[in-house]
N, C-alpha and C. Protein backbone atom coordinates (compact mmCIF):
# COMPACT_ATOMS: atom_id res chain seq x y z
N UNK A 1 -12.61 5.05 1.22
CA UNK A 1 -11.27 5.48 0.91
C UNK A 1 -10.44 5.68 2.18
N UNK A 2 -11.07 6.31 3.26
CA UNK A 2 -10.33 6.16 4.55
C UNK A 2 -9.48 4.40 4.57
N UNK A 3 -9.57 3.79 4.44
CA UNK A 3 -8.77 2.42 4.71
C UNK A 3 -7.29 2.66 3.81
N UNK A 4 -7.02 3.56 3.12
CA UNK A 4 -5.86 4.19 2.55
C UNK A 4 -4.91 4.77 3.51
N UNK A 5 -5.60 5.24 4.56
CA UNK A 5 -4.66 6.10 5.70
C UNK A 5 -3.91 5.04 6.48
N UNK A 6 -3.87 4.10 6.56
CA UNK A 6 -3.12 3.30 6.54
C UNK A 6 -1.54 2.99 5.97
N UNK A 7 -1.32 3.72 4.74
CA UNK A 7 -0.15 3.97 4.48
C UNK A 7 0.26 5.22 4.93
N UNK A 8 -0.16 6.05 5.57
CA UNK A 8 0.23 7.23 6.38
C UNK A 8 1.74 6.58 7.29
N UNK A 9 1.82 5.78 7.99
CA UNK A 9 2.82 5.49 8.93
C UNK A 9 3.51 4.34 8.26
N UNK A 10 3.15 3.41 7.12
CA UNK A 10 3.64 2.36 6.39
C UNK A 10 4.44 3.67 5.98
N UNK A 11 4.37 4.59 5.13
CA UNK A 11 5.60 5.42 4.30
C UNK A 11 6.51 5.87 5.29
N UNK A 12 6.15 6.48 6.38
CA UNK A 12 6.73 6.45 7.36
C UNK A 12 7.76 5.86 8.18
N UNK A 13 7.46 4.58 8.41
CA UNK A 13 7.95 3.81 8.40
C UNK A 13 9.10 2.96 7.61
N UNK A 14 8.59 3.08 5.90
CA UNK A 14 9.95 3.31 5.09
C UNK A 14 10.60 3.89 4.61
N UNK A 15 10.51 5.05 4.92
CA UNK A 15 11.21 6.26 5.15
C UNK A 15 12.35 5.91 6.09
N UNK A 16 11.95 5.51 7.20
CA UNK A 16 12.62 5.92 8.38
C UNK A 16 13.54 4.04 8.05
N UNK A 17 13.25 3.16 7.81
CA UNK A 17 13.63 2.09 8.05
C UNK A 17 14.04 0.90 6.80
N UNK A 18 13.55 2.16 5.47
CA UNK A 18 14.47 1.66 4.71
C UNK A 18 14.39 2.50 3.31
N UNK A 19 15.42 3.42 3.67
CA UNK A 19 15.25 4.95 2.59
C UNK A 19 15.88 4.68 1.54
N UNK A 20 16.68 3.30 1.19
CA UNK A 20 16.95 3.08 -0.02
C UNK A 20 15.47 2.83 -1.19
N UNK A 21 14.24 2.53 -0.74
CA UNK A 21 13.71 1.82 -1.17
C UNK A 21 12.62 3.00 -1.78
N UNK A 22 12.94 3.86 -2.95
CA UNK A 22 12.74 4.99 -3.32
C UNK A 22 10.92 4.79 -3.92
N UNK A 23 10.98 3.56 -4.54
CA UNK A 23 9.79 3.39 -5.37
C UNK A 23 8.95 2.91 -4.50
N UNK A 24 8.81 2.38 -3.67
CA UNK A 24 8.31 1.71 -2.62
C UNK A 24 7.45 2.27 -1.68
N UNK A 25 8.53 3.45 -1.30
CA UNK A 25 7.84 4.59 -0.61
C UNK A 25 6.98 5.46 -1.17
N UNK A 26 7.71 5.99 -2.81
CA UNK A 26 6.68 6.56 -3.74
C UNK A 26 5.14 6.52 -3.83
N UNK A 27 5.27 4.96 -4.16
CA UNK A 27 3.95 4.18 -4.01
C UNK A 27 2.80 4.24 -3.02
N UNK A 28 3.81 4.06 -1.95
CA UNK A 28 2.95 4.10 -0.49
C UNK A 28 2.38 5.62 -0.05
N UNK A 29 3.73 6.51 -0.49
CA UNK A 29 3.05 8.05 -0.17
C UNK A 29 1.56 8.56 -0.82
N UNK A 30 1.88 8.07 -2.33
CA UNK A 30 0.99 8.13 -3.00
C UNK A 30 -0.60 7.91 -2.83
N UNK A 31 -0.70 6.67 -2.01
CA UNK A 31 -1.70 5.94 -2.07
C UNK A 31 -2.07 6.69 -0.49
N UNK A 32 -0.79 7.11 0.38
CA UNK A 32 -1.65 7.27 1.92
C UNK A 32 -2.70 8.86 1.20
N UNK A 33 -1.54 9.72 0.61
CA UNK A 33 -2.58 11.17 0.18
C UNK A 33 -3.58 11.05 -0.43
N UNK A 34 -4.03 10.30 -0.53
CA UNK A 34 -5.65 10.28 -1.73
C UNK A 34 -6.54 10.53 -0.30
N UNK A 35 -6.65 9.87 0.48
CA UNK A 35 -8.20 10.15 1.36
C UNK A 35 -7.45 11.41 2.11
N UNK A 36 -5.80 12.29 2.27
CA UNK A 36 -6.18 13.47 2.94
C UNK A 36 -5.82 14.62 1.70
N UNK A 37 -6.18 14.00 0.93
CA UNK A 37 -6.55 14.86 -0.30
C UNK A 37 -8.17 14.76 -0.01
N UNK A 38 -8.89 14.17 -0.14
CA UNK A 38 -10.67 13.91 0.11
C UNK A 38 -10.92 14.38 1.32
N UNK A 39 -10.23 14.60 2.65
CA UNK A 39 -10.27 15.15 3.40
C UNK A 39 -10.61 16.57 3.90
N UNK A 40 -9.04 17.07 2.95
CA UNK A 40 -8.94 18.59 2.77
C UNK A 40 -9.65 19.21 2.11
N UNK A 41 -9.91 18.15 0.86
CA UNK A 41 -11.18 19.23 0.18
C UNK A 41 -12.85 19.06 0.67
N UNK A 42 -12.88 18.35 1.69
CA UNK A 42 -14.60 18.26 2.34
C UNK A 42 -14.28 19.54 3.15
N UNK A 43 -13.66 19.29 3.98
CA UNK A 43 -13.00 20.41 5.11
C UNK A 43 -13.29 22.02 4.49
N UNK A 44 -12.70 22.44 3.16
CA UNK A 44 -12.82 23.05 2.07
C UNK A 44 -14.30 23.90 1.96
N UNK A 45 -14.59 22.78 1.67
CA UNK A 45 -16.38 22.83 0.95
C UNK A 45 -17.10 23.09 2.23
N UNK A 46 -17.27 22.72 3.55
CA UNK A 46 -17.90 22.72 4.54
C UNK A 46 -17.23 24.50 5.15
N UNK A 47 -15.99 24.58 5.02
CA UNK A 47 -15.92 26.41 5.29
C UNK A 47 -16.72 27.32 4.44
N UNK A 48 -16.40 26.43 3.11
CA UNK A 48 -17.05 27.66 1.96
C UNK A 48 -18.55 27.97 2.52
N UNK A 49 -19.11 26.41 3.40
CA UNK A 49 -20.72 26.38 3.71
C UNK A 49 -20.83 27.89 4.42
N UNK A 50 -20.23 27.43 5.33
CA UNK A 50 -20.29 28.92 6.58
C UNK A 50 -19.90 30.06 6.37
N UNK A 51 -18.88 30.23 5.01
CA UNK A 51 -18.37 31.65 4.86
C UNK A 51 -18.35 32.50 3.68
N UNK A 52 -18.84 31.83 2.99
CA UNK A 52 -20.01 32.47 1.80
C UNK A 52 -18.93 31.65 0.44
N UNK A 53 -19.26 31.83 -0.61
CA UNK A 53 -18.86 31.64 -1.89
C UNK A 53 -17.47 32.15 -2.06
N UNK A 54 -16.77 33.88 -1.70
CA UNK A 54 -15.75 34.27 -1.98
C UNK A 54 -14.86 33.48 -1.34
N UNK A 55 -14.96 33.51 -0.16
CA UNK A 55 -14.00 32.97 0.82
C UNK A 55 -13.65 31.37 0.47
N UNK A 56 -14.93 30.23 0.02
CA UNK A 56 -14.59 29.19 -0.41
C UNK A 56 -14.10 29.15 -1.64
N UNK A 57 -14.20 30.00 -2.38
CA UNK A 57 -13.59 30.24 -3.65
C UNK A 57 -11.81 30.18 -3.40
N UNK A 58 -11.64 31.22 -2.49
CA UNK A 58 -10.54 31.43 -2.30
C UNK A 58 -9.15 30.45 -1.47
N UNK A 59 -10.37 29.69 -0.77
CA UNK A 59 -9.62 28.28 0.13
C UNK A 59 -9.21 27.17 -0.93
N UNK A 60 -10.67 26.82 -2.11
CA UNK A 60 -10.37 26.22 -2.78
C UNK A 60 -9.12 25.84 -3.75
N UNK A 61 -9.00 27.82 -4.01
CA UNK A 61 -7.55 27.56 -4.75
C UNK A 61 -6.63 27.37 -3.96
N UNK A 62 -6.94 28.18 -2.76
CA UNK A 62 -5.38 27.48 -2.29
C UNK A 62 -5.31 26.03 -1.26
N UNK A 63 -5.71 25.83 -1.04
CA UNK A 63 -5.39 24.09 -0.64
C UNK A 63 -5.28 23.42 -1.75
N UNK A 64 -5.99 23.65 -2.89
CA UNK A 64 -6.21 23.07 -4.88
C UNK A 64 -5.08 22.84 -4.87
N UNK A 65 -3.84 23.54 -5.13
CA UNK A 65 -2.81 24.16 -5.14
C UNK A 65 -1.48 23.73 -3.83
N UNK A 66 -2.22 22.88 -2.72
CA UNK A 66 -1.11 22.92 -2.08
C UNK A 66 -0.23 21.55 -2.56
N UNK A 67 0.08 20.86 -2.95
CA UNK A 67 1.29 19.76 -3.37
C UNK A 67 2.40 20.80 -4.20
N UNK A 68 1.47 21.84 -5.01
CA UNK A 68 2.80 22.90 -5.80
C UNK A 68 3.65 23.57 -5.00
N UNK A 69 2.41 23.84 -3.55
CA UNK A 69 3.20 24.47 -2.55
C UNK A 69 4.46 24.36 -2.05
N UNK A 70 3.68 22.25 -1.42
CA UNK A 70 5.41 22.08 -0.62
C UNK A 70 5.94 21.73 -1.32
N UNK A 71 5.90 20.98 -2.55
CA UNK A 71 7.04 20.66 -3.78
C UNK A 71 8.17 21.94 -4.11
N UNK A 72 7.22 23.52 -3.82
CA UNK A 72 8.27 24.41 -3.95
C UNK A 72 9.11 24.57 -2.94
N UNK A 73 8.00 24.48 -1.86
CA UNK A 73 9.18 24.71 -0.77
C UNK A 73 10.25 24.04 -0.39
N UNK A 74 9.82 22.54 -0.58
CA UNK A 74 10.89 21.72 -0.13
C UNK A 74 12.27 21.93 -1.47
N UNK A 75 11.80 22.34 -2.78
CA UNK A 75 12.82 22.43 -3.65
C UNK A 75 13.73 23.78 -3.42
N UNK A 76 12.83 24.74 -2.96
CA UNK A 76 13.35 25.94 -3.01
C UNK A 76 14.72 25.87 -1.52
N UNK A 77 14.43 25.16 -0.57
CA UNK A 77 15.13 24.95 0.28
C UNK A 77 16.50 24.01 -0.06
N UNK A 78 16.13 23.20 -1.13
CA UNK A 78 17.16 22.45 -1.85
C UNK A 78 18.09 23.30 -2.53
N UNK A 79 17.49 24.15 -3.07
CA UNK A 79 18.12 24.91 -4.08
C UNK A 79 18.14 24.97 -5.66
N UNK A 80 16.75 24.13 -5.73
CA UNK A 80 16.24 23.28 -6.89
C UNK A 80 15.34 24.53 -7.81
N UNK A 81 15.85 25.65 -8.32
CA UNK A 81 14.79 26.66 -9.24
C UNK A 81 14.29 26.09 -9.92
N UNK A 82 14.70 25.45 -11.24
CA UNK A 82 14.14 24.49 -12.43
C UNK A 82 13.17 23.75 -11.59
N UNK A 83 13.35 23.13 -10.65
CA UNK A 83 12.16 22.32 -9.98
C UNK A 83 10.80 23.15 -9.84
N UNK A 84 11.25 23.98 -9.12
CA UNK A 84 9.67 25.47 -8.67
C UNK A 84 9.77 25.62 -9.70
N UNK A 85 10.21 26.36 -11.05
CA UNK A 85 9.38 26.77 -11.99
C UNK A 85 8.93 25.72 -12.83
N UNK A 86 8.88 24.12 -13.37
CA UNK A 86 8.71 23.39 -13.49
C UNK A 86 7.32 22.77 -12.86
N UNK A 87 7.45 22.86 -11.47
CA UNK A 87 5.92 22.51 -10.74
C UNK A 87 5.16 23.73 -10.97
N UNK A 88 5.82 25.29 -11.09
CA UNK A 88 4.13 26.32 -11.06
C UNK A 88 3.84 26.13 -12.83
N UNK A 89 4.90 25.90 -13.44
CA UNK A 89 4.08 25.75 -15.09
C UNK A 89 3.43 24.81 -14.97
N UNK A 90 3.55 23.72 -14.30
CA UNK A 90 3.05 22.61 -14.91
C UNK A 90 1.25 22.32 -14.45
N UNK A 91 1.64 23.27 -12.93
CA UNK A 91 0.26 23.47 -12.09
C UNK A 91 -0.54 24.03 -13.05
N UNK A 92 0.09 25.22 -13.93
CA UNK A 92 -1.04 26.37 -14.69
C UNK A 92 -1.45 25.33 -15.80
N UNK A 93 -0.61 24.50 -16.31
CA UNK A 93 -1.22 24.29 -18.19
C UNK A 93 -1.87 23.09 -18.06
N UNK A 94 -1.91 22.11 -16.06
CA UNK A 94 -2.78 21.09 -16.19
C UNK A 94 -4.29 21.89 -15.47
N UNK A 95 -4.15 23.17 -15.11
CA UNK A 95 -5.64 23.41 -15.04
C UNK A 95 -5.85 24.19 -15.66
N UNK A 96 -5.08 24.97 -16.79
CA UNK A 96 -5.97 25.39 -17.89
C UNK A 96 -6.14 24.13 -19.01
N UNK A 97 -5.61 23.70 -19.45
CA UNK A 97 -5.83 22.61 -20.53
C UNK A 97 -6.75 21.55 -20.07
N UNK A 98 -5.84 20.53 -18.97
CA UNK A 98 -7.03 19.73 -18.50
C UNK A 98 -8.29 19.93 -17.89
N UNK A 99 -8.23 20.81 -16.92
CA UNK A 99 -9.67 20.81 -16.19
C UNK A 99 -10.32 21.43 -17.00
N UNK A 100 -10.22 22.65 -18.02
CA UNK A 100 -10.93 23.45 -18.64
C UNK A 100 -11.74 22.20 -19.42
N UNK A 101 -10.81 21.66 -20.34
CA UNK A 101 -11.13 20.97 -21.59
C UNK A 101 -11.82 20.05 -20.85
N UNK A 102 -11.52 19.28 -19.97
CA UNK A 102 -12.82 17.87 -19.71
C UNK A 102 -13.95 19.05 -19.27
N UNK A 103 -13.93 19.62 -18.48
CA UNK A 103 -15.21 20.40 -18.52
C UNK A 103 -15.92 20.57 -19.51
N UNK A 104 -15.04 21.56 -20.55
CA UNK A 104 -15.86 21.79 -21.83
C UNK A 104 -16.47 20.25 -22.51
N UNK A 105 -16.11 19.30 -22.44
CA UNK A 105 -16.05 17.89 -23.10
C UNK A 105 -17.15 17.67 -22.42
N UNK A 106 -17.40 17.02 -20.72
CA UNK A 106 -18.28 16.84 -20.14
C UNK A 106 -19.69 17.64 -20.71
N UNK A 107 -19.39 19.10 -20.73
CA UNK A 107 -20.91 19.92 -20.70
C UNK A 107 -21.30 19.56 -22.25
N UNK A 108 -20.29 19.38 -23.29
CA UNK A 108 -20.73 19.06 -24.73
C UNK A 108 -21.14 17.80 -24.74
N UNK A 109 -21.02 16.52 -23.81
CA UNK A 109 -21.63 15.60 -23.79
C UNK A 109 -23.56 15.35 -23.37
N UNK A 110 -23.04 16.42 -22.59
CA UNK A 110 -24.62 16.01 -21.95
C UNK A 110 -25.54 17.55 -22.43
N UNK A 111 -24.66 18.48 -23.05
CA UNK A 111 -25.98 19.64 -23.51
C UNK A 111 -25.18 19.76 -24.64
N UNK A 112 -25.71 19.53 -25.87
CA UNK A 112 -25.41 19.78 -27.19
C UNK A 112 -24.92 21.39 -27.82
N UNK A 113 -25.78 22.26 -27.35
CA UNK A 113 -25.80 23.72 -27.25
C UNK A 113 -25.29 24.70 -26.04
N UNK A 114 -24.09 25.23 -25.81
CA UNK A 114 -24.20 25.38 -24.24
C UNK A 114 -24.52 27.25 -24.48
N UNK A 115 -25.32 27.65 -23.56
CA UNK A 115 -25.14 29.22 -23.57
C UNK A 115 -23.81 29.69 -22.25
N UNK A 116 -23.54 30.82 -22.71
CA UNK A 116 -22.38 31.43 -21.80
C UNK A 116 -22.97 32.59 -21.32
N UNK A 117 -23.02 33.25 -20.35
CA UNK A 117 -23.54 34.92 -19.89
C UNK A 117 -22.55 35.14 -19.60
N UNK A 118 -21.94 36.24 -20.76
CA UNK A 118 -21.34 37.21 -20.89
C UNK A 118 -20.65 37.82 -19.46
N UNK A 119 -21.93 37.99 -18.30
CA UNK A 119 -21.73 38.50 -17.31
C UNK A 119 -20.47 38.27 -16.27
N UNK A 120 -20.81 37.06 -16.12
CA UNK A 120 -19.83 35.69 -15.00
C UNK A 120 -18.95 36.01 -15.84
N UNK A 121 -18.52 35.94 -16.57
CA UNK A 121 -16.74 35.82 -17.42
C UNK A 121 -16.27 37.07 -17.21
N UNK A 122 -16.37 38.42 -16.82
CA UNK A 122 -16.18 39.60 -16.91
C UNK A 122 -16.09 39.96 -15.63
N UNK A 123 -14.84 40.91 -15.58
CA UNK A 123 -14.95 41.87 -14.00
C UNK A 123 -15.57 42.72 -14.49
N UNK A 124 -15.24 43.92 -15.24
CA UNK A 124 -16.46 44.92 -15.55
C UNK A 124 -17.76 45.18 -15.42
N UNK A 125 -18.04 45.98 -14.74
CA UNK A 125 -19.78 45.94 -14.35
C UNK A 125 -20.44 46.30 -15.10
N UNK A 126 -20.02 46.86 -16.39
CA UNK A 126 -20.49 47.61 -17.34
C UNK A 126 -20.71 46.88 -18.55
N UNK A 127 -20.67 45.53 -18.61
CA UNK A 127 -21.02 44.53 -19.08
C UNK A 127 -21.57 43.49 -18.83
N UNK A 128 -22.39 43.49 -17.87
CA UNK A 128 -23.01 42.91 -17.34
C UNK A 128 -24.88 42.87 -17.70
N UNK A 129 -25.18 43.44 -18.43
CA UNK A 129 -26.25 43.47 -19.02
C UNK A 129 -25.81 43.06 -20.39
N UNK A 130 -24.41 42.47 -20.63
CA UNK A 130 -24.85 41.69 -22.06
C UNK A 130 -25.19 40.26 -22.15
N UNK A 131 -26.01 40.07 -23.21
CA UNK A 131 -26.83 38.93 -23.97
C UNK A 131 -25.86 37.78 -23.80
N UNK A 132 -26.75 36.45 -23.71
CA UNK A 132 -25.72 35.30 -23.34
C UNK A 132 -25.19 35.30 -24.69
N UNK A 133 -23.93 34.14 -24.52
CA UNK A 133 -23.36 33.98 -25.89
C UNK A 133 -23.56 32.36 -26.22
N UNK A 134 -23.49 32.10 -27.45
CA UNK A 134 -23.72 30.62 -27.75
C UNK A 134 -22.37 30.24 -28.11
N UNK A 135 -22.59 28.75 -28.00
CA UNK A 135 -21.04 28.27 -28.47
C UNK A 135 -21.42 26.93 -28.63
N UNK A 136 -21.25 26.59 -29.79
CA UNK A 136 -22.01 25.21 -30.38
C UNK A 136 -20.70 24.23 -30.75
């Protein structure tokens, strides 16, 4: 996928040398972010190595999360509100709906029966000695 970074300075380049050409560039931006999207999230995973679970937990969401970032920022600097609240809804209902649901889909593909512990789903410590739950 690195051979993608290659459109890193191609968008660049039509940006700078021919900014009418809206779809063009689209395209090209598109295609340069996929390997420093694969990038950022190895980068990601290799901190979480060294700095325990919370901390990669916590990088995860936020780099997860960064295109909502500068999409806000650059809108919010526009003056674009409908834009920012538009990108943070849209961030929440494609990772609760989508990622949840192919998950759930994936694990119903390959384990017929899944158990849940009660525990992991709960901040309360005081529930943490309850019985897994089934969900068929």
């Amino acid at each position: 996928m690195n051979w993608l970074l290659i459109f890193v300075p191609v968008s660049i380049a039509l940006e700078h040398f021919a900014p009418q050409k809206h779809l063009l560039i689209f395209i090209s931006s598109g295609l340069a972010i996929l390997p420093l999207a694969a990038w950022m999230g190895r980068a990601t995973e290799q901190l979480a190595e060294r700095m325990g679970e919370g901390v990669g937990g916590l990088l995860n969401a936020t780099f997860g999360n960064a295109a909502e970032l500068i999409i806000a920022l650059a809108a919010m600097r526009e003056g674009l509100y409908d834009v920012v609240k538009a990108s943070i809804a849209g961030s929440i209902v494609g990772n609760i709906l989508l990622v949840l649901g192919a998950a759930m889909v994936a694990g119903g593909i390959r384990h017929r029966e899944q158990k849940f512990t009660v525990a992991y789903s709960v901040v309360n410590p005081k529930t943490a000695s309850a019985p897994p739950t089934r969900c068929v």
